[in-house]
Structures are given as structure tokens and as C-alpha cells.
N, C-alpha and C. Protein backbone atom coordinates (compact mmCIF):
# COMPACT_ATOMS: atom_id res chain seq x y z
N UNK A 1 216.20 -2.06 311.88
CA UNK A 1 216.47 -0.78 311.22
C UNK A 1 217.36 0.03 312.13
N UNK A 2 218.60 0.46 311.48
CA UNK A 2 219.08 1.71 312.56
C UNK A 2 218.98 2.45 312.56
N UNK A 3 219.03 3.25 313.93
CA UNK A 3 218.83 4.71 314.00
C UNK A 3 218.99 5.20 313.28
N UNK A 4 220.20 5.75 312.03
CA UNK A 4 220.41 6.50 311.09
C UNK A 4 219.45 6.41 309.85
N UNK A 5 218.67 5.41 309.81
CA UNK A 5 217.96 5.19 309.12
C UNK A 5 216.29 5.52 308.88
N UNK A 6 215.98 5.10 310.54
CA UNK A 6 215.15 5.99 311.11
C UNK A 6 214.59 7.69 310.90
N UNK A 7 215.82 8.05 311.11
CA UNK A 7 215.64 9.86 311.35
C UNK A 7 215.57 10.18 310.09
N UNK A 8 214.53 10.92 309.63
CA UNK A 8 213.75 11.47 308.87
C UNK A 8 214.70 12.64 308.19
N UNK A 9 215.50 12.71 306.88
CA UNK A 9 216.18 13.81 306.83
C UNK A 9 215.18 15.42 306.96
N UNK A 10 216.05 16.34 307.33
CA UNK A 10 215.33 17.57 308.04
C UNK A 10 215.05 18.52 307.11
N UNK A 11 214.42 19.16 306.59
CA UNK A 11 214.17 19.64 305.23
C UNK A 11 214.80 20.95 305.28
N UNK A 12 215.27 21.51 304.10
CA UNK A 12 215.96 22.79 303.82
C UNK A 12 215.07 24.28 303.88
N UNK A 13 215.17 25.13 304.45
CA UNK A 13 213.95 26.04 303.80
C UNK A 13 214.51 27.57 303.12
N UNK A 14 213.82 27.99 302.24
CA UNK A 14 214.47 28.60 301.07
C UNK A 14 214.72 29.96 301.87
N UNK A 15 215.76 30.81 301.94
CA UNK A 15 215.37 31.90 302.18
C UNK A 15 215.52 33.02 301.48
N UNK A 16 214.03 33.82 301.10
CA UNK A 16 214.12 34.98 300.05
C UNK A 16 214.87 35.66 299.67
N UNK A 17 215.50 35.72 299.03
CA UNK A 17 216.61 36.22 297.91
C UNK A 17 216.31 37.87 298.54
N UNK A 18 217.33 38.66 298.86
CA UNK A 18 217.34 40.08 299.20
C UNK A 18 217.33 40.99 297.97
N UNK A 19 216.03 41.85 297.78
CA UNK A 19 215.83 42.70 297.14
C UNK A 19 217.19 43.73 296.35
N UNK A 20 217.73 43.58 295.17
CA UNK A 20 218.50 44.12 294.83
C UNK A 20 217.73 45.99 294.76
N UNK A 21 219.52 47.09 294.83
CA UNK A 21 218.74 48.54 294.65
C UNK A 21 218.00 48.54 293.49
N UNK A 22 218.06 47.36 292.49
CA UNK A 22 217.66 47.59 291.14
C UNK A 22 216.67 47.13 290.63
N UNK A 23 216.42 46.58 291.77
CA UNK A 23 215.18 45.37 291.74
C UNK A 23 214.32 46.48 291.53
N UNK A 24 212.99 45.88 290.94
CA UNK A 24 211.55 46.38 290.57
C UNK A 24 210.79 46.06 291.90
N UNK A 25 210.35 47.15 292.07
CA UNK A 25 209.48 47.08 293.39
C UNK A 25 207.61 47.66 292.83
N UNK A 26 207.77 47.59 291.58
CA UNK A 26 206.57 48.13 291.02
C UNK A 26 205.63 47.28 291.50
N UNK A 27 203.93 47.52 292.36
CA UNK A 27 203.29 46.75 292.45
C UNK A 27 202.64 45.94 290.79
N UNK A 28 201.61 44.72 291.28
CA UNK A 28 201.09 44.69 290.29
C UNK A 28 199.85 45.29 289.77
N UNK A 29 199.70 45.69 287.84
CA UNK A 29 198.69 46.33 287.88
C UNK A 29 196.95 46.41 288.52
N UNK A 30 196.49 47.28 289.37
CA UNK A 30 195.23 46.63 290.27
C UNK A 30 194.03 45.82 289.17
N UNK A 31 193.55 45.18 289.67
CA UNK A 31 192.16 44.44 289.10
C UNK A 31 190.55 44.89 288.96
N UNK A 32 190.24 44.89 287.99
CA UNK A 32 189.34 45.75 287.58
C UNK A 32 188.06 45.99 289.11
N UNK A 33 188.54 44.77 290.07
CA UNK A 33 188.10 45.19 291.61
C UNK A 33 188.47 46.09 292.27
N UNK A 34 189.57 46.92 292.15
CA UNK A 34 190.39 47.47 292.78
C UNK A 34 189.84 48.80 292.52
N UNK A 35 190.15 50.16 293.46
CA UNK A 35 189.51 51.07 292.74
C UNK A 35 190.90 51.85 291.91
N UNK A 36 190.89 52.83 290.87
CA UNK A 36 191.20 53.47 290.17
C UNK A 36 192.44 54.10 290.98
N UNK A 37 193.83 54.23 290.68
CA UNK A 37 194.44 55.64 291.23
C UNK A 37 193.91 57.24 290.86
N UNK A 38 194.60 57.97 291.66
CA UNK A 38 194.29 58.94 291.41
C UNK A 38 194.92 59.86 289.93
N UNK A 39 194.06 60.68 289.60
CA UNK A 39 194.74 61.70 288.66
C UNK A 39 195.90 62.15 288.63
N UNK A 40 197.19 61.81 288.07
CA UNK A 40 198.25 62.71 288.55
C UNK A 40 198.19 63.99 288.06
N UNK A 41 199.16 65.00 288.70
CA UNK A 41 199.24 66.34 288.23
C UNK A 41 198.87 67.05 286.78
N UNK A 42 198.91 67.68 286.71
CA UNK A 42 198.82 67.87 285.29
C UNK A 42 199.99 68.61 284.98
N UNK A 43 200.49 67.94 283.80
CA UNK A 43 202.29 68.41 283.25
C UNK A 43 202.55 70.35 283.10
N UNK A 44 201.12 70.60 282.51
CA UNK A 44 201.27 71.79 282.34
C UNK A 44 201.75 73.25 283.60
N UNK A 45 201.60 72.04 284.38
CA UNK A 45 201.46 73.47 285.41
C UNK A 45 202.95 72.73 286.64
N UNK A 46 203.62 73.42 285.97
CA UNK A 46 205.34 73.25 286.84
C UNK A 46 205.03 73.39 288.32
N UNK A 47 205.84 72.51 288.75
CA UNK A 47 206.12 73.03 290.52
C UNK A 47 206.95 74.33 290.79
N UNK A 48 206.49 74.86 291.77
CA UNK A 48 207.28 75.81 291.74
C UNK A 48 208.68 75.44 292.61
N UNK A 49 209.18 74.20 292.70
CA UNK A 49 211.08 74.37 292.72
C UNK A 49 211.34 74.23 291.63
N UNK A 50 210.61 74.17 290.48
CA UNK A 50 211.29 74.68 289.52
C UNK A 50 211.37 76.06 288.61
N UNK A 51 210.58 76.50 289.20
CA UNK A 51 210.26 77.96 288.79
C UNK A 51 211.94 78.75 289.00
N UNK A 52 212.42 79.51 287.69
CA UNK A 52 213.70 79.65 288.30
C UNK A 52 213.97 81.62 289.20
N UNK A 53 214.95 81.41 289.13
CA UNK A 53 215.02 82.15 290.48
C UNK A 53 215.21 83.99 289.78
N UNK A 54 214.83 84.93 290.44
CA UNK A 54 215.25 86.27 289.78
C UNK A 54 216.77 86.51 289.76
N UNK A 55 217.50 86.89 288.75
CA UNK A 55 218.72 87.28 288.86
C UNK A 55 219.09 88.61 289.00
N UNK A 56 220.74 88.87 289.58
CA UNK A 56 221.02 90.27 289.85
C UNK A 56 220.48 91.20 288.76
N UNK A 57 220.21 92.19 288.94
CA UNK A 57 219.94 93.38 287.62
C UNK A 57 221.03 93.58 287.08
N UNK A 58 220.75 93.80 285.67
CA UNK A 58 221.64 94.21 284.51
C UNK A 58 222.09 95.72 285.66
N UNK A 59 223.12 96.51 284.81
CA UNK A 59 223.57 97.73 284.88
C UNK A 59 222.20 99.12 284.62
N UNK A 60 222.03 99.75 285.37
CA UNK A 60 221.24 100.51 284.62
C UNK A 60 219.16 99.91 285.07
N UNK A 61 219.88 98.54 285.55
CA UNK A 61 218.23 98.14 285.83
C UNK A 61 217.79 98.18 287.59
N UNK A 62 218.98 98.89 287.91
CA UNK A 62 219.30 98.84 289.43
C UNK A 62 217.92 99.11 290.36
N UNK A 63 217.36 99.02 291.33
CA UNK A 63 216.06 99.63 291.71
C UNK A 63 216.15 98.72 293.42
N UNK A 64 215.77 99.96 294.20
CA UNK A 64 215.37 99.66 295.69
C UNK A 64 214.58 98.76 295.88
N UNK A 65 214.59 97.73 296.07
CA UNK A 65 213.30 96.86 296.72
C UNK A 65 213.29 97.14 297.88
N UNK A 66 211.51 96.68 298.24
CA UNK A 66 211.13 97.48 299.46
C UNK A 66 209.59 96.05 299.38
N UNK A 67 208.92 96.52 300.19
CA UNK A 67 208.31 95.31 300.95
C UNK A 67 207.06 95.42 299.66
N UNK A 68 206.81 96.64 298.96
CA UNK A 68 205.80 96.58 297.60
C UNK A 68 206.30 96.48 296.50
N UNK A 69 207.65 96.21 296.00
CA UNK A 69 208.23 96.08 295.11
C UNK A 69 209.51 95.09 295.56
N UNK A 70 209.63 93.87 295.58
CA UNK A 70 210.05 92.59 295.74
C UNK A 70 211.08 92.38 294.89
N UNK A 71 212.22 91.87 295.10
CA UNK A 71 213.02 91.03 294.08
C UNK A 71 212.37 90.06 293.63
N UNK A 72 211.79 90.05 292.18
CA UNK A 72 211.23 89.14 291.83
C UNK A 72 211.54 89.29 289.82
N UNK A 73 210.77 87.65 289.48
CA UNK A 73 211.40 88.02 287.99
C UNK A 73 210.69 88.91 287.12
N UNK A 74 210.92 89.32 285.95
CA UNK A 74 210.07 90.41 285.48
C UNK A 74 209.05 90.42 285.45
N UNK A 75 208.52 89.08 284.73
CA UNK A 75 207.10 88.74 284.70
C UNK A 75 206.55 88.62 285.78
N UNK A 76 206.97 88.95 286.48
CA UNK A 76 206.16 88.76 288.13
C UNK A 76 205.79 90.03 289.06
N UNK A 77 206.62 91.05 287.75
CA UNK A 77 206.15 92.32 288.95
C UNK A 77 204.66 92.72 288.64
N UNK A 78 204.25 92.60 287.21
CA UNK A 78 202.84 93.21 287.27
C UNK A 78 202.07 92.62 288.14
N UNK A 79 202.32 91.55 288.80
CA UNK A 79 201.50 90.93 289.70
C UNK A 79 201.94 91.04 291.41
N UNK A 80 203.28 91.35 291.25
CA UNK A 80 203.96 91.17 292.45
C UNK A 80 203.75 92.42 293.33
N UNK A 81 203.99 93.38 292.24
CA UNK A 81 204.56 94.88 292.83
C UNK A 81 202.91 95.50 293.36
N UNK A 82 203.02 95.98 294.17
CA UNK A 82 202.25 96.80 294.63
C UNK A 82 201.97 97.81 295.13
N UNK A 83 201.33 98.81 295.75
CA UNK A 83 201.25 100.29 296.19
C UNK A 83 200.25 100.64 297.36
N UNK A 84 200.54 101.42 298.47
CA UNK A 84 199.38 101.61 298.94
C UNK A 84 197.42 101.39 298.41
N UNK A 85 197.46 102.38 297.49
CA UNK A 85 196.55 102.34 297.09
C UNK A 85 196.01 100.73 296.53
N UNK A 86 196.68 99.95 295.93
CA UNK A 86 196.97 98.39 295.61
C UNK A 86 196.35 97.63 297.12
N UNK A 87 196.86 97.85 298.20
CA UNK A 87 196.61 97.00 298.96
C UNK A 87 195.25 97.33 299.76
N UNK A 88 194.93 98.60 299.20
CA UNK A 88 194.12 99.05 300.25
C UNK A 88 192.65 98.78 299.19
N UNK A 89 192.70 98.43 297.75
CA UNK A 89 191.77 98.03 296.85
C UNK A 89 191.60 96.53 297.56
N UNK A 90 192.80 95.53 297.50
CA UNK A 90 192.46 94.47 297.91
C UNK A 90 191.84 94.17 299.06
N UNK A 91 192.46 94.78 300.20
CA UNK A 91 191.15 94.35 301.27
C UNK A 91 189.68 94.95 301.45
N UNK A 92 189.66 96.11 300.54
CA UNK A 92 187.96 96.26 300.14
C UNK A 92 187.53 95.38 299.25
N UNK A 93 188.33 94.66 298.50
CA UNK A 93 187.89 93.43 297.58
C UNK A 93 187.37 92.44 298.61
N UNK A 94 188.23 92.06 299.19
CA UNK A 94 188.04 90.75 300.51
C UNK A 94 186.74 91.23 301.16
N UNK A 95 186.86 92.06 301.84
CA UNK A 95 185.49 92.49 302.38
C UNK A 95 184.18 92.13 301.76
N UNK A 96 184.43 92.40 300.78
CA UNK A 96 183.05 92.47 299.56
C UNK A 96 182.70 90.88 299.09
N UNK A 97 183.73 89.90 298.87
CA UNK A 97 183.87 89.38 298.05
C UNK A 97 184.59 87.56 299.34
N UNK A 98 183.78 86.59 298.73
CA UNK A 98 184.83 85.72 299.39
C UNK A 98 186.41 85.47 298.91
N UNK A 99 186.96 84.60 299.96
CA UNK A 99 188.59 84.74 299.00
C UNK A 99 188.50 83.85 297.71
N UNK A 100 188.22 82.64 298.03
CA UNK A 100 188.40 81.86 296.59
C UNK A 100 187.69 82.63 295.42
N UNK A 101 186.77 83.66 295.57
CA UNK A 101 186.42 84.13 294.38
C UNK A 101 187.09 85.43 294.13
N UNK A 102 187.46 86.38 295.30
CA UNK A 102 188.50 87.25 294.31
C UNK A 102 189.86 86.51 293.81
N UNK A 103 190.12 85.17 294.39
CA UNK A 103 191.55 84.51 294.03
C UNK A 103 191.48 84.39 292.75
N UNK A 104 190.23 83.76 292.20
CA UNK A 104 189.84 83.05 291.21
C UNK A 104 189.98 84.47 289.69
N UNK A 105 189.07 85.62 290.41
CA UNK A 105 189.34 86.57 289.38
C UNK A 105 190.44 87.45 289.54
N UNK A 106 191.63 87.49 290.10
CA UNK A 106 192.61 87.81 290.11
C UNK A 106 193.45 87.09 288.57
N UNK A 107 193.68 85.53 289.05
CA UNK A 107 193.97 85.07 288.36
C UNK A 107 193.13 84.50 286.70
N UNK A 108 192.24 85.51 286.70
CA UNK A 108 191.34 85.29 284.91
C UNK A 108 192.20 86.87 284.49
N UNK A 109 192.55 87.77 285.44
CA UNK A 109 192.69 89.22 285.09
C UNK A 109 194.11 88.73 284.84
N UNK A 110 195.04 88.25 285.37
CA UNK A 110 196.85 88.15 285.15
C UNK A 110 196.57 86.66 283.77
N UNK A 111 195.62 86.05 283.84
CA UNK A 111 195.71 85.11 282.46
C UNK A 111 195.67 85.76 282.03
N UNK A 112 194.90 86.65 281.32
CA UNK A 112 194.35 87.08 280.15
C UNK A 112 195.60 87.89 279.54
N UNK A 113 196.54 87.96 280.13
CA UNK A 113 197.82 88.60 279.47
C UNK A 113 198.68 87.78 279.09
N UNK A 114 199.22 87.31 278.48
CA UNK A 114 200.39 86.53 278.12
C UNK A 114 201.79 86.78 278.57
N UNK A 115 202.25 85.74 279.06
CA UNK A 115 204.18 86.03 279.53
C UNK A 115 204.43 86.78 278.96
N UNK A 116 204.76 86.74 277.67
CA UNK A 116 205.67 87.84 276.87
C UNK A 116 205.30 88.91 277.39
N UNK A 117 203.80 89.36 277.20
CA UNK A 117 203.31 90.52 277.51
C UNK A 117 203.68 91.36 279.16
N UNK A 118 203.27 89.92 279.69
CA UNK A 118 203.63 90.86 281.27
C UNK A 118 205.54 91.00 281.47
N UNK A 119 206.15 90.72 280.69
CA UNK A 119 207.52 90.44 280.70
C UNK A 119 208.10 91.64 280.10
N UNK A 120 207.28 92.23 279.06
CA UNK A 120 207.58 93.52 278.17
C UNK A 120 206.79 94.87 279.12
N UNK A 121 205.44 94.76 279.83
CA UNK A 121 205.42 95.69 280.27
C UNK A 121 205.76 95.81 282.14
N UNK A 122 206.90 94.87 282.20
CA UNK A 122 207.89 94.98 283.57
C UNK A 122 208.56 96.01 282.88
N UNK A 123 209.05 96.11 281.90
CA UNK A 123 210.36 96.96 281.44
C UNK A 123 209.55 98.72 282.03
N UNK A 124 208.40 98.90 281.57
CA UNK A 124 207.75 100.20 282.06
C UNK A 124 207.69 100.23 283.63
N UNK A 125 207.33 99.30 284.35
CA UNK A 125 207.47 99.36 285.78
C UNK A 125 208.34 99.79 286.44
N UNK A 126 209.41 99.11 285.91
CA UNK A 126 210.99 99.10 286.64
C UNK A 126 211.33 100.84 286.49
N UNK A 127 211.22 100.95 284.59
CA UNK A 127 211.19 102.74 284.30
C UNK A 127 210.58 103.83 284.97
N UNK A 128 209.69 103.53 285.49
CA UNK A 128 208.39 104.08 286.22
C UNK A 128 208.98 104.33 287.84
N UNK A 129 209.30 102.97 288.12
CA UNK A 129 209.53 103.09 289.66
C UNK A 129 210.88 104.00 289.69
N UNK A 130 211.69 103.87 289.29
CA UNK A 130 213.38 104.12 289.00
C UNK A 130 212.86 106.10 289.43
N UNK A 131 212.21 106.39 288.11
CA UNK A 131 211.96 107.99 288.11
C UNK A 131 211.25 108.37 289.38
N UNK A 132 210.61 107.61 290.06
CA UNK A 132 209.88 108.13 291.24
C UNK A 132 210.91 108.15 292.03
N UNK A 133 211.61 107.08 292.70
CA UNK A 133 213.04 107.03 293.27
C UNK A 133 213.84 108.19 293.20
N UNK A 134 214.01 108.18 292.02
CA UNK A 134 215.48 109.77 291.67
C UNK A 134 214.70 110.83 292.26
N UNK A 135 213.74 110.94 292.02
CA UNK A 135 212.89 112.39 292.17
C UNK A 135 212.05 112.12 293.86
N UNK A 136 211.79 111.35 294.21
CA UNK A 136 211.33 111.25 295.71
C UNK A 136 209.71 111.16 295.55
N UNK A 137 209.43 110.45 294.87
CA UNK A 137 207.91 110.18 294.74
C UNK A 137 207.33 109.56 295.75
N UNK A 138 206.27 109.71 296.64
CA UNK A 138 205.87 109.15 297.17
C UNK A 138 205.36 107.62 296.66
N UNK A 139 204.95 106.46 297.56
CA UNK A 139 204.64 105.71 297.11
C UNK A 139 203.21 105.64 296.83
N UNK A 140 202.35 106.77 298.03
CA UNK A 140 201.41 106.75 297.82
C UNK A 140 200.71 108.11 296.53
N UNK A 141 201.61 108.58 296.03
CA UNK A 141 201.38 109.10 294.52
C UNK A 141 201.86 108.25 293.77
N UNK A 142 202.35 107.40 293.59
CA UNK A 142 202.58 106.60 292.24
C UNK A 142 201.49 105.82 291.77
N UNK A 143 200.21 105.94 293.17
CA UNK A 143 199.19 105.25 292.05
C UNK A 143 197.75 105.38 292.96
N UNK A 144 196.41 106.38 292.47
CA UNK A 144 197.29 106.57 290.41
C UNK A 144 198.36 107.85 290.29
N UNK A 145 198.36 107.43 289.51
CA UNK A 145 199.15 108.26 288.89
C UNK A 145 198.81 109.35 288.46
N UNK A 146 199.18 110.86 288.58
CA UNK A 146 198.84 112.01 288.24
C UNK A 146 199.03 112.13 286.94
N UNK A 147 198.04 113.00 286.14
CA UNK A 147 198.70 113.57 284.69
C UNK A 147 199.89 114.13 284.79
N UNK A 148 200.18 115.04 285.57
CA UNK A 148 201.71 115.85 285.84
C UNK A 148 202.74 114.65 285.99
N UNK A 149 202.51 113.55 286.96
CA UNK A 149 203.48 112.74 287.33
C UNK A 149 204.00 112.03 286.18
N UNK A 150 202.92 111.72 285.23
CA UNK A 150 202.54 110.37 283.90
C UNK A 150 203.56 111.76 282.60
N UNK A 151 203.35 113.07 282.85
CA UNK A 151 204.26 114.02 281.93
C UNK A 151 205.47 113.89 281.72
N UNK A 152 206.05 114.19 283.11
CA UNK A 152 206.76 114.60 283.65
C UNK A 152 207.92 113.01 283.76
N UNK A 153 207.07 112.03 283.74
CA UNK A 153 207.83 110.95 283.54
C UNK A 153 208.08 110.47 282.00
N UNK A 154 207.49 110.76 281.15
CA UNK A 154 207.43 110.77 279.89
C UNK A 154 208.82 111.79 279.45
N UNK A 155 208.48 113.28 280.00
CA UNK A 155 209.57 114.15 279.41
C UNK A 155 210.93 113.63 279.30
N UNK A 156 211.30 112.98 280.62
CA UNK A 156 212.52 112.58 281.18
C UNK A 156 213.39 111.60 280.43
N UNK A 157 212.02 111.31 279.38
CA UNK A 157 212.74 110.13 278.36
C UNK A 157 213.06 110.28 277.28
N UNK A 158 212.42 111.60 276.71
CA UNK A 158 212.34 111.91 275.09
C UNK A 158 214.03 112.20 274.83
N UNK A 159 213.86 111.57 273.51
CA UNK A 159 215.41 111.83 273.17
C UNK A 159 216.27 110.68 273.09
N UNK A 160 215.70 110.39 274.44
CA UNK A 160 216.91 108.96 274.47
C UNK A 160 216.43 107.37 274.26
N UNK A 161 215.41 107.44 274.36
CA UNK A 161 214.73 106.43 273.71
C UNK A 161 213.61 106.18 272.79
N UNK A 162 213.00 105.84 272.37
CA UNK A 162 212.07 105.58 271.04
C UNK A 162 210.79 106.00 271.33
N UNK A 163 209.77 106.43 270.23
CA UNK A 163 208.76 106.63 270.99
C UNK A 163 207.71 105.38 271.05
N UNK A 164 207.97 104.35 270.13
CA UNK A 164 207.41 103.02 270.20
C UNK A 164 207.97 102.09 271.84
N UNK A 165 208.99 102.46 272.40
CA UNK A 165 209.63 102.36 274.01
C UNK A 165 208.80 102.91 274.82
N UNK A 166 208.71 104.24 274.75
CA UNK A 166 207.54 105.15 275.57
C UNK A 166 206.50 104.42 275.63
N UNK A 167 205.58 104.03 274.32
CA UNK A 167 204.58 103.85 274.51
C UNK A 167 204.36 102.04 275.22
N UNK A 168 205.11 101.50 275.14
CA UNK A 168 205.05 100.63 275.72
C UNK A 168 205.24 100.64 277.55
N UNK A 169 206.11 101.13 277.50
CA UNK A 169 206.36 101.76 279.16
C UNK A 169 204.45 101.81 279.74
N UNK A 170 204.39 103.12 279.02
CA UNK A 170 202.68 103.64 278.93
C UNK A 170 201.91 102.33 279.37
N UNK A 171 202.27 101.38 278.33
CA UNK A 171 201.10 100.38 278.59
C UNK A 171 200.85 99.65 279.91
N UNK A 172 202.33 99.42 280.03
CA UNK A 172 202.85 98.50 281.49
C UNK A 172 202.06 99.02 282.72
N UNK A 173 202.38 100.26 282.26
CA UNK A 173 202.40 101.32 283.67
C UNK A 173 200.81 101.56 283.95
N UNK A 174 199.83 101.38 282.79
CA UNK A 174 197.90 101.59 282.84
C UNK A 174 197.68 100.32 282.79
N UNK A 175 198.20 99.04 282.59
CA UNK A 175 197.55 97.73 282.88
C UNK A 175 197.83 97.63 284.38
N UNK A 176 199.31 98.03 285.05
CA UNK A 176 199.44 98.13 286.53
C UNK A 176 197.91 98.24 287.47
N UNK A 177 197.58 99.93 286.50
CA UNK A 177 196.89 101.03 287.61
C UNK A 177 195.19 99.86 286.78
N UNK A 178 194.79 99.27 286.09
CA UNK A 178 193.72 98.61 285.67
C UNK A 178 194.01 97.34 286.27
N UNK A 179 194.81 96.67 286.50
CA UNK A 179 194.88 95.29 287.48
C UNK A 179 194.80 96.03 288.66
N UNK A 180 194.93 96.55 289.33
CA UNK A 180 194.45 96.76 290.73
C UNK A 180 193.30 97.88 290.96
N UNK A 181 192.34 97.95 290.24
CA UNK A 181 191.70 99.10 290.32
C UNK A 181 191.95 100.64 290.26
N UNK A 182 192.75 100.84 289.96
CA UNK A 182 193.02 102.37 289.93
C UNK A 182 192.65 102.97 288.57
N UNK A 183 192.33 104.00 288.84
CA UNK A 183 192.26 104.95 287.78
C UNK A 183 193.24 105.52 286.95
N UNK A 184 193.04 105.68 285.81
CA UNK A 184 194.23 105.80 284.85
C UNK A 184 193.41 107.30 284.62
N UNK A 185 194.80 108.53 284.50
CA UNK A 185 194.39 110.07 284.02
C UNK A 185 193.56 109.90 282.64
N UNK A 186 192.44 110.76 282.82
CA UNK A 186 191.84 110.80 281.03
C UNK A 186 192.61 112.05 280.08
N UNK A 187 193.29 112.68 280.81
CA UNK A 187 194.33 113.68 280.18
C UNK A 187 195.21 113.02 279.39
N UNK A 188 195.50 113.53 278.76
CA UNK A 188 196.81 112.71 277.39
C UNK A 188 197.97 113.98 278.13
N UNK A 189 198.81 113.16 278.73
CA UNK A 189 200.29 113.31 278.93
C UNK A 189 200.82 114.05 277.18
N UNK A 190 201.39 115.02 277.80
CA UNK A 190 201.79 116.09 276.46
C UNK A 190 201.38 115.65 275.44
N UNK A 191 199.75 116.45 275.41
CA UNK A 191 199.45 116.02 274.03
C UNK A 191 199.30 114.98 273.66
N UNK A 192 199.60 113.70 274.29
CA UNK A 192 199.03 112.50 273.61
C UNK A 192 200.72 111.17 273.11
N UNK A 193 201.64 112.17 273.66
CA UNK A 193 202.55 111.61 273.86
C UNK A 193 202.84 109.90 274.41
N UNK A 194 203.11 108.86 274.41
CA UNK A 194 203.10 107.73 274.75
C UNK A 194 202.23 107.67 275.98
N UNK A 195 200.88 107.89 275.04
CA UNK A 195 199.44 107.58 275.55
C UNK A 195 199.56 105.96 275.15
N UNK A 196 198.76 105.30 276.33
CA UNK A 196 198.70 103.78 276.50
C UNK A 196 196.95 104.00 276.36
N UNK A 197 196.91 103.19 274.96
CA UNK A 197 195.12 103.05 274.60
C UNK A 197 194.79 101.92 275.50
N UNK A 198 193.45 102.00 276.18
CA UNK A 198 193.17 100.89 276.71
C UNK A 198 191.33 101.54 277.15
């Protein structure tokens, strides 16, 4: 026998084909041994990079931000904006109260309103804050709010806008001073003028 005959041909060995970008890298589905994945998110509740961003103010919607009143989107000021008196409720809340449970009833008090709603009574906030501004209101009188102040901000409007406008303003402006504890005047602003029932 000759050598060439002898030697054992040398065997080939395969080598794994390189993962295309397109390739499926999906594992396979686990076996009823395996334990369960987890819950994913739930769709309803967006991330916030997608939450979109506040834009410049219209003409006319112009307003100082300041470290209690935030550039933020409308629907966000009844929750956003705040006041001395505002902050100084919350940490007697904390005191009293653990955090996850005032967190918890914070957020049953801002559900219970609907977007639209907190979106329509921003429009009274912004109105509200604007007149304290022109006139030099303190921040720590804007809330609560005086009967004279709640008048006197009312007067400033008659004429030029509606009184179904007013009264909405009204509302914005007593769900504010009722989400953070404050007291709303039991006086009816001239007479009863864009009185906010609540």
C-alpha cells in the first residue's frame, strides 16, 4: 500500500455562517418549564419622551415664569403652578402623612378632572396670574385669594370678554385654591358675578 493511500483524508469542518443585520435573533418560545416573562408596560400610560414639549406663547398669552409658575403645557399648570401658601400646605401634608400616600391622593385629586378640563381651566390661571403681574400682586396674596383681589380681577374683564369666559376663569382659579388646600372667599365677587360653584 502507498503512502498516499494510507493517509486518511482530513475532514472539512463547517464554519457558522455569520449572522446577517437581518437575521432573527428572536430566542425560542420558553417551555412550559421555563418561568413566565414579565408583564410589559402597559400601552396606556406613554413614556414621558414622548410627552410633547410646551410651546412659545401665543401673543397676548405672554407671562413671567418664575420657579412657582414653570414653562409648562397648559394642562400641566393646575398641577404644576404653585404658591407660597401651595408649598407650605404640602410639607404639612408630608409631615402628617407618608409620601406614597399623599403621592397616591394627589394623583386621585388631578384624576378626577379630565384633560380637557384641566386644559380649559389653565386659560383662568394664566388670566389670573397675568392681572397679578400688571398690578404687583404679591405671590403670597394670590392664594387665597381675597374677595377684593377675586373683584377686582373680575372687573378688569367685563366688557371684553363673555360672561360664560369669566365664569370659567372662576372655575380654574377655585379648583387651583381646592387642589392645594386653600380656601376659596364665601363672598360672591360683585354680586355673584363669575362665581365658580363648587
Amino acid at each position: 500500500m502507498s503512502k498516499a493511500s494510507a493517509r486518511a483524508p482530513t475532514p472539512r469542518l463547517r464554519t457558522p455562517a455569520r449572522l446577517s443585520p437581518t437575521a432573527s435573533t428572536t430566542s425560542p418560545a420558553p417551555s412550559s418549564s421555563q418561568p413566565a416573562q414579565a408583564t410589559p408596560p402597559i400601552p396606556s400610560l406613554p413614556s414621558s419622551s414622548h410627552k410633547p414639549k410646551p410651546r412659545k406663547p401665543k401673543a397676548g398669552n405672554e407671562i413671567q415664569n418664575n420657579d412657582l409658575r414653570p414653562h409648562v403645557l397648559a394642562q400641566d399648570r393646575l398641577r404644576l403652578w404653585s404658591s407660597p401658601f401651595s408649598r407650605d400646605h404640602d410639607a404639612e401634608f408630608r409631615k402628617q402623612l407618608p409620601q406614597d400616600v399623599v403621592d397616591k391622593t394627589y394623583a386621585a385629586l388631578f384624576g378626577a378632572l379630565a384633560p380637557d378640563t384641566q386644559e380649559n381651566y389653565a386659560a383662568g390661571l394664566l388670566r389670573f396670574h397675568q392681572f397679578c403681574d400688571k398690578f404687583e400682586i404679591s405671590e403670597r396674596a394670590q392664594m387665597p385669594a381675597s374677595h377684593f383681589l377675586l373683584a377686582a380681577f373680575i372687573a378688569q374683564h367685563v366688557g371684553t370678554v363673555g360672561g360664560g369666559t369669566v365664569k370659567s376663569w372662576m372655575s380654574g382659579i377655585k379648583a387651583w385654591h381646592d387642589l392645594n388646600g386653600a380656601a376659596w372667599g364665601r363672598r360672591r365677587p360683585l354680586g355673584g358675578a363669575g362665581e365658580a360653584h363648587g
